[in-house]
Protein backbone atom coordinates (compact mmCIF):
# COMPACT_ATOMS: atom_id res chain seq x y z
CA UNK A 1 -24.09 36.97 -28.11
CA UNK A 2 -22.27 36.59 -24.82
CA UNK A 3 -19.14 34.91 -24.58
CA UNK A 4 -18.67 31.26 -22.87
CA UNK A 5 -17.21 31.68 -19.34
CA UNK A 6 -14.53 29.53 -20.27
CA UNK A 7 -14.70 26.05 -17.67
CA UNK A 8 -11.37 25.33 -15.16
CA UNK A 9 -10.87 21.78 -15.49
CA UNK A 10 -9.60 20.53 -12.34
CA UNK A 11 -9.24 17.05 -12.80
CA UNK A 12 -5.83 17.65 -15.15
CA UNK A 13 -4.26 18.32 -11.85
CA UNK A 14 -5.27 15.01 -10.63
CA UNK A 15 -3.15 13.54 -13.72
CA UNK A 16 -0.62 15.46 -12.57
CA UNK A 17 -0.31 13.69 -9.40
CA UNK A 18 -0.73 10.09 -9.99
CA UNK A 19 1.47 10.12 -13.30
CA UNK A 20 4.99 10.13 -11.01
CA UNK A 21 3.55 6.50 -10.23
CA UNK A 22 2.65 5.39 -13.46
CA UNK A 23 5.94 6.50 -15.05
CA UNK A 24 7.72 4.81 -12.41
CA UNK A 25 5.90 1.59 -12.61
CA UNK A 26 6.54 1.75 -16.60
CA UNK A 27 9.74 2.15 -16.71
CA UNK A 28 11.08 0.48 -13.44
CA UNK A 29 8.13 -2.77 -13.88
CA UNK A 30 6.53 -2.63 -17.12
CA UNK A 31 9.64 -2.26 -19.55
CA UNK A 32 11.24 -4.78 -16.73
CA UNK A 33 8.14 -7.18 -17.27
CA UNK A 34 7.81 -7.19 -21.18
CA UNK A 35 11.65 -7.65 -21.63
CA UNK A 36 11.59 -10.71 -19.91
CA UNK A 37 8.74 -12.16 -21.88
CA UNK A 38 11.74 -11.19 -25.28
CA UNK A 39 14.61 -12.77 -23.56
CA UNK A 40 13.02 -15.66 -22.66
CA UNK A 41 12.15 -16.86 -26.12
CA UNK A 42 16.10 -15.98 -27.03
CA UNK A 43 18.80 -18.93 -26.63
CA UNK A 44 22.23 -17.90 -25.73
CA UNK A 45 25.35 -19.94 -26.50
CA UNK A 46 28.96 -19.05 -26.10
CA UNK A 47 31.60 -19.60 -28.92
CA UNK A 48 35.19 -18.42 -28.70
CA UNK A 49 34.74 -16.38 -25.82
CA UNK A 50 32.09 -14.59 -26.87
CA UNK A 51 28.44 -15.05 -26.04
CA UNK A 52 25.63 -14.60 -28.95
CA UNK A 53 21.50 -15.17 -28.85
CA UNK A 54 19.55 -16.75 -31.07
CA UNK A 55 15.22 -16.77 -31.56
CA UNK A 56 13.95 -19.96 -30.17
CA UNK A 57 10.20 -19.62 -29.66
CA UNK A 58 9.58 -21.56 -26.79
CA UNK A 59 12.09 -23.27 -26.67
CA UNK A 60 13.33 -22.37 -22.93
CA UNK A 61 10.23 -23.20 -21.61
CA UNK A 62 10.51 -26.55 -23.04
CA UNK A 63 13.60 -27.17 -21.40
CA UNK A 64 12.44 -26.03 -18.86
CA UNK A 65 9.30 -28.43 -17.77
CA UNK A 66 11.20 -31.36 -18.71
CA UNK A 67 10.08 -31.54 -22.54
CA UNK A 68 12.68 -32.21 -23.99
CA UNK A 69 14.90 -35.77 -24.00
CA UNK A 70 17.71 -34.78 -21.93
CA UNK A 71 16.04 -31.86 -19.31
CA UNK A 72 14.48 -32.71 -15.99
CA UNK A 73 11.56 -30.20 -15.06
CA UNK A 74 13.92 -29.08 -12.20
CA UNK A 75 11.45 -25.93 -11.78
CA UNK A 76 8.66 -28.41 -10.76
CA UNK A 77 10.34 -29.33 -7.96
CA UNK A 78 11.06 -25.98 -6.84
CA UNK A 79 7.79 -24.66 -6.86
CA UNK A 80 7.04 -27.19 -4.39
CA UNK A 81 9.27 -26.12 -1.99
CA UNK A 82 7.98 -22.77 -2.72
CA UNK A 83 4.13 -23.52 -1.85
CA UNK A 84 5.53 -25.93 0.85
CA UNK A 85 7.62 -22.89 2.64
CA UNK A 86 4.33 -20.39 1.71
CA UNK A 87 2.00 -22.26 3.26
CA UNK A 88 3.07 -23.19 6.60
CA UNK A 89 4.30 -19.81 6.54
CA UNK A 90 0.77 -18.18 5.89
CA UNK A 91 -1.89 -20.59 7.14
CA UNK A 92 -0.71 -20.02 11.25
CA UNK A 93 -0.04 -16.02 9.78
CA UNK A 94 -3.13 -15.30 9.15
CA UNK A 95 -5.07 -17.59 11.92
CA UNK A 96 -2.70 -15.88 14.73
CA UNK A 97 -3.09 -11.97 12.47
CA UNK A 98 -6.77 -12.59 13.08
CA UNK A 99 -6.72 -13.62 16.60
CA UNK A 100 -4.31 -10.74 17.52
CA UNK A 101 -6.59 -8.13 15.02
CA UNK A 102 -10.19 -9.30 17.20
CA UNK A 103 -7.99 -8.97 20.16
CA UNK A 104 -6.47 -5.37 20.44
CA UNK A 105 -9.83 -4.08 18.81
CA UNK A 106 -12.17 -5.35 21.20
CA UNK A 107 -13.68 -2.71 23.61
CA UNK A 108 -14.04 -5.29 26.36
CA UNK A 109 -11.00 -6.65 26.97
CA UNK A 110 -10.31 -3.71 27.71
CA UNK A 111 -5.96 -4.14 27.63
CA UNK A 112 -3.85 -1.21 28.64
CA UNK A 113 -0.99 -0.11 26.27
CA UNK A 114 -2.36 -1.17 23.02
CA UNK A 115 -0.14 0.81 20.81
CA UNK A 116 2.98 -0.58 22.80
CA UNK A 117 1.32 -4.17 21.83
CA UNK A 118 0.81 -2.69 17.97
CA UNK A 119 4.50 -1.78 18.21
CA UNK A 120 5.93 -4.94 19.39
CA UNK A 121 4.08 -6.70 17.37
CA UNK A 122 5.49 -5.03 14.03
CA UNK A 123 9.00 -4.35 15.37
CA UNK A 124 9.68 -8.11 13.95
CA UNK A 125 9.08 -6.80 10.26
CA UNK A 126 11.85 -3.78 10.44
CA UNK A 127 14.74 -6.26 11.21
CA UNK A 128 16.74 -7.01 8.20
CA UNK A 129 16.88 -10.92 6.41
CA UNK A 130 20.64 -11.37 6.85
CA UNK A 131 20.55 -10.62 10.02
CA UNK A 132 17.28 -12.70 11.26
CA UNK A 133 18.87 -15.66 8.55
CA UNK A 134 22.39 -15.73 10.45
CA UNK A 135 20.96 -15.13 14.24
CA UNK A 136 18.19 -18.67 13.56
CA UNK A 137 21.02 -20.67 11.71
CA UNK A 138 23.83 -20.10 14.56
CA UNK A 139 20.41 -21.28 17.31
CA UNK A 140 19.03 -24.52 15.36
CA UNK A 141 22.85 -25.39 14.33
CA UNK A 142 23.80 -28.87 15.39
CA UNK A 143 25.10 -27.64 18.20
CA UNK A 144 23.54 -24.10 18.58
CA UNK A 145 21.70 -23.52 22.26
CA UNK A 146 18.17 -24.16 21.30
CA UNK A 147 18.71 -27.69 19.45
CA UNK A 148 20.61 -28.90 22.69
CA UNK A 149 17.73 -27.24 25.01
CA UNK A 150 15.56 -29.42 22.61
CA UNK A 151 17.92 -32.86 22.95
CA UNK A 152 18.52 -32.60 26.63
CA UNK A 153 14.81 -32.38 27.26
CA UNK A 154 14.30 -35.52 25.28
CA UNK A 155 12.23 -33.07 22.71
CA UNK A 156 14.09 -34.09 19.62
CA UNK A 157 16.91 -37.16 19.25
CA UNK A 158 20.54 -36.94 20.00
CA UNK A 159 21.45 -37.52 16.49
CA UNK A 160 18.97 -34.79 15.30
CA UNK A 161 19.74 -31.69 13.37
CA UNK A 162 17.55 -29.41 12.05
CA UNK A 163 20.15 -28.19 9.22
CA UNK A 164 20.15 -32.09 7.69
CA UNK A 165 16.37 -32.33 7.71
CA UNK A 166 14.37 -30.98 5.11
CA UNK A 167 11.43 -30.61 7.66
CA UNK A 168 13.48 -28.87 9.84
CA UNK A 169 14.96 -26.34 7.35
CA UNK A 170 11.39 -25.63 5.43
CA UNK A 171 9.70 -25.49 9.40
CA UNK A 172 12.55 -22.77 10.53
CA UNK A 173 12.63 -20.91 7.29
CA UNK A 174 8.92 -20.76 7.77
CA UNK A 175 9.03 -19.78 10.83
CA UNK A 176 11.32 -16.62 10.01
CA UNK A 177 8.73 -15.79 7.26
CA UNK A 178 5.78 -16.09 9.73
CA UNK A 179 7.14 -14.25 12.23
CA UNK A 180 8.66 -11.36 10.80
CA UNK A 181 5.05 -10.92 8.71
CA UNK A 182 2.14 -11.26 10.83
CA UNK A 183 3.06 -8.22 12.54
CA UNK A 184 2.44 -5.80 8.99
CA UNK A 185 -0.73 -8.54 8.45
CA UNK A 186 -2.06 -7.83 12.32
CA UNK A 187 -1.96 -4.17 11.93
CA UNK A 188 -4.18 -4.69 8.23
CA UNK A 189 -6.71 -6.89 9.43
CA UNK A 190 -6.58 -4.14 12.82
CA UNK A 191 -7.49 -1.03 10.21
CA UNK A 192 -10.29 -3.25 8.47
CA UNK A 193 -11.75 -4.29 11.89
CA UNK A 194 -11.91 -0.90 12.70
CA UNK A 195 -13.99 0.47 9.69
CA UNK A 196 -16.75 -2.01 10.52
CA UNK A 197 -19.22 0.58 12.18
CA UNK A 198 -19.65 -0.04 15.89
CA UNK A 199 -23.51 0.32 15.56
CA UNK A 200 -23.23 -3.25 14.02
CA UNK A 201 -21.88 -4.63 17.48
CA UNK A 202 -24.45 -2.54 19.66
CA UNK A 203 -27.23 -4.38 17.73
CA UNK A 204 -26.06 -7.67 17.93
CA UNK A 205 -24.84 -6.66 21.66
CA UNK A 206 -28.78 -6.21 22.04
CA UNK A 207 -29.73 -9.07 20.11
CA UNK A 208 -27.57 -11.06 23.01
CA UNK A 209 -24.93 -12.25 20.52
CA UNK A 210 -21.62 -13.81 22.10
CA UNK A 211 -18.31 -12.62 21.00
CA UNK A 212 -17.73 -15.84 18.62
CA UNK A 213 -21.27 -15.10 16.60
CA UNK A 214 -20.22 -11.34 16.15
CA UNK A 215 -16.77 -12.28 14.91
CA UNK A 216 -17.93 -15.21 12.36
CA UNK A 217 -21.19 -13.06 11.40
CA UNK A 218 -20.39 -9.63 11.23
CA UNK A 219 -16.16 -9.48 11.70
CA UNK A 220 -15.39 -12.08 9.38
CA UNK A 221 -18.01 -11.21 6.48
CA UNK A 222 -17.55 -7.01 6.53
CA UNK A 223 -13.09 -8.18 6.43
CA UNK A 224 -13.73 -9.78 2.82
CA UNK A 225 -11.71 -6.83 1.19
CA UNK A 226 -8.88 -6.92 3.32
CA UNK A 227 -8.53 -10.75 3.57
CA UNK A 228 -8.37 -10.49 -0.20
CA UNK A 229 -5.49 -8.06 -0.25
CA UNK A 230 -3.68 -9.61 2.16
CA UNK A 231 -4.45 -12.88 0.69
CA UNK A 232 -3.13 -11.59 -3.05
CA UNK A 233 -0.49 -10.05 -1.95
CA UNK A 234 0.77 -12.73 0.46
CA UNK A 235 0.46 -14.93 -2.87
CA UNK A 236 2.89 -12.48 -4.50
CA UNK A 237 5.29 -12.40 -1.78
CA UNK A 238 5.25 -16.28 -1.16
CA UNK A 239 5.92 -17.01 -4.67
CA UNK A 240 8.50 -14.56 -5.31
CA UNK A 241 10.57 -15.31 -1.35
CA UNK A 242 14.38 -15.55 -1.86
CA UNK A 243 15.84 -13.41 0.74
CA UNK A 244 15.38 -15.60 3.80
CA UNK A 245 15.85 -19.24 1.79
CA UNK A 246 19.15 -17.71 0.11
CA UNK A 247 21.16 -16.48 3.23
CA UNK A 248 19.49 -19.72 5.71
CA UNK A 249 20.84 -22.78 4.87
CA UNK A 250 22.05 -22.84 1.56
CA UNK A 251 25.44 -23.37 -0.50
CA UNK A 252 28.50 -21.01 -1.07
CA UNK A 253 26.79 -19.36 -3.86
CA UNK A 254 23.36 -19.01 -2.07
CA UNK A 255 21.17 -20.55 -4.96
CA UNK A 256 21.18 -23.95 -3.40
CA UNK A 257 19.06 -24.86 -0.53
CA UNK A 258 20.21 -27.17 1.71
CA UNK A 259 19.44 -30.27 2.07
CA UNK A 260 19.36 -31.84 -0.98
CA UNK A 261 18.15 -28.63 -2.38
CA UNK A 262 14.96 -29.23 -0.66
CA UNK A 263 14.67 -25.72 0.53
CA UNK A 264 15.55 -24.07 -3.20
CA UNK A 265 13.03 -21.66 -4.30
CA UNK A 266 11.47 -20.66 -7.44
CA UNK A 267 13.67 -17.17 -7.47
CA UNK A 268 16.70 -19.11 -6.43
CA UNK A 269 16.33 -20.65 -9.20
CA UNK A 270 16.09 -18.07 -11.35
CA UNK A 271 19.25 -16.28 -10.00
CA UNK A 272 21.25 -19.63 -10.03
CA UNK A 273 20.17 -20.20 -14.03
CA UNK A 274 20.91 -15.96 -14.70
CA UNK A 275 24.19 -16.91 -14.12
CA UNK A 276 24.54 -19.49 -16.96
CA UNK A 277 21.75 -19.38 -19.28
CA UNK A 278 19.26 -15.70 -19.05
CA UNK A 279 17.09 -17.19 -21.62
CA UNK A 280 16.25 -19.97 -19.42
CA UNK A 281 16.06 -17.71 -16.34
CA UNK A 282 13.64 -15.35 -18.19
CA UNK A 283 11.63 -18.46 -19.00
CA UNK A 284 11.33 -19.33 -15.36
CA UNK A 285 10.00 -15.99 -14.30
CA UNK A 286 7.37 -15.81 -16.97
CA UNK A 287 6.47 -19.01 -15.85
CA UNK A 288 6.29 -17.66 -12.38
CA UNK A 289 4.30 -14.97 -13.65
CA UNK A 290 1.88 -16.77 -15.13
CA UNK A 291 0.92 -18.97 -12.56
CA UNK A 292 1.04 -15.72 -9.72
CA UNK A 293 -1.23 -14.51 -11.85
CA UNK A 294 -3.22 -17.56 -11.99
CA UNK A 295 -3.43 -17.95 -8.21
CA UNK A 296 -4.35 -14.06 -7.72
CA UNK A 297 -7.34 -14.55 -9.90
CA UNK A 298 -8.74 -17.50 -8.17
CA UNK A 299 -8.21 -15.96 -4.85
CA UNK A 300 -9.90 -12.64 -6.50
CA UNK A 301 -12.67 -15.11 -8.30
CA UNK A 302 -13.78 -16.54 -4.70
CA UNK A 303 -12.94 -13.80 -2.08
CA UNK A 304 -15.60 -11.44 -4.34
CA UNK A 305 -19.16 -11.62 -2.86
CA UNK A 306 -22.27 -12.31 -5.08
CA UNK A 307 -23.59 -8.59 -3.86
CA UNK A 308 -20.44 -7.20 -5.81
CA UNK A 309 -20.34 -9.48 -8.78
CA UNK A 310 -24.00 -8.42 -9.19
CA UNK A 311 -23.29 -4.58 -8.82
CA UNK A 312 -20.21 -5.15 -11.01
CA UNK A 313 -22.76 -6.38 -13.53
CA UNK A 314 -25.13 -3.75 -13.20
CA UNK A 315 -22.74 -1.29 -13.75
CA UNK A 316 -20.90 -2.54 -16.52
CA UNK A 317 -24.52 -2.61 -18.52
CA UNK A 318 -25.23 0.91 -17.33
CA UNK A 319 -21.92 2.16 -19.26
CA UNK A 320 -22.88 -0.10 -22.14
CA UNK A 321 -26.35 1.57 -21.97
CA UNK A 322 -24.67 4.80 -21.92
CA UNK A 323 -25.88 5.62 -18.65
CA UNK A 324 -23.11 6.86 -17.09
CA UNK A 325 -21.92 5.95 -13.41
């Protein structure tokens, strides 16, 4: 009886590979993650001079939302300002990304130096928070160059300042946001535009299509997957901002935003309730968690197409089925 030629298995090697990732996401994000969900069902109190934790269910998230006679829902507030700052950060991002994107990848416009554009056009993401933070706060001061440009042409009022308004301080940390990040979303959108096979746009170049039917019926459709990444993980980002509404306008310790803590985010809060209470912070960023999760789902729920839910379908009953892939 002859011997089995015994088989090489190369996908082992494939393990091999990915599991520097995996062990770095468990211990550096995963052990991170479920510790947080521990402390923040702990309560910690102080008591001569030395500090001691206590189970308390959920407790801290009591306190947190207001509950509780005595709390105010504080957090509620500064997820507002979060979704506030997010949103007129993203919504011109985005519209401008995909302007730019249909723009440098369009055969007939035909502009010289594209990659110098491409470059230009990202160079705002490689320059660092404080500096971009201290730069915009010493030209929108009260009496930086730009706000008197703005007065003397009769733009804004003499007794204006864009530091005391909570408009003003959401609009120019908004700003900051949206211009330092539409560069990394323009180049995205750019590689999705240009996986879209060109024999598309020859047919509907012969079918006499203009450029604003090609973009709504074959641009827009075919960049469904990328518009959901950047869509998710512009979620993840926006929810999560502290570095540019911490160094901006804010208070000598940096967790209050300025003015009347109208520019405060949900991580500011976080860090300014580590330093007194870490079962109440933890509660805060489960909280935040939760609902990043939440809003990643919905924008995964509606950005899938009805083609993919119904192949998703299909194969999930060929596995049950034990049909294979």
């Amino acid at each position: 009886m002859k011997k089995r030629r015994k088989k090489v298995r190369y996908g082992k090697y494939g393990y091999l590979f990915v599991a520097p990732f995996f062990l770095t996401y468990a211990f550096f994000q995963l052990w991170p993650l479920i510790n947080t969900f521990f402390y923040s069902m702990l309560n910690y109190y102080k008591r001569n001079g030395r500090e001691f934790s206590e189970f308390c269910g959920l407790q801290n998230f009591q306190n947190i939302l207001g509950l509780v006679s005595g709390e105010k829902a504080y957090v509620l507030h500064y997820f507002k300002n979060t979704f506030i700052i997010w949103g007129m950060n993203f919504i011109p991002q985005i519209l401008v990304s995909l302007l730019l994107a249909a723009w440098l990848t369009d055969n007939k416009v035909r502009l010289r130096s594209r990659g110098a554009v491409k470059v230009i056009t990202y160079l705002p993401s490689v320059i660092t928070a404080a500096s971009i933070s201290v730069l915009f706060h010493a030209l929108f001061s009260q009496y930086g160059p730009i706000t008197m440009t703005l007065k003397n042409l009769g733009i804004i009022g003499s007794s204006f300042n864009f530091l005391e308004s909570s408009a003003g301080t959401r609009g120019l940390i908004s700003f900051i946001l949206f211009w330092m990040w539409y560069g990394n979303t323009t180049l995205l959108l750019i590689s999705g535009v240009l996986g879209i096979s060109p024999d598309l746009y020859e047919a509907a170049d012969i079918d006499g299509a203009n450029g604003r039917a090609k973009f709504f019926r074959i641009t827009l459709p075919l960049l469904k997957p990328i518009m959901l990444y950047v869509l998710i993980t512009s979620a993840i980002g926006g929810l999560q901002m502290y570095d540019i509404p911490a160094l901006f306008n804010v208070s000598n310790t940096g967790y209050v935003g300025f003015p009347n803590d109208n520019s405060t985010t949900v991580a500011m809060y976080i860090m300014r309730l580590y330093n007194s209470d870490v079962g109440k912070a933890a509660a805060v960023s489960v909280l935040l968690f939760i609902v990043t999760l939440i809003i990643s789902l919905i924008f995964f729920k509606f950005g899938t197409s009805n083609e993919e839910k119904a192949e998703a379908r299909r194969r999930k009953k060929r596995l049950s089925e034990g049909g294979g892939c």
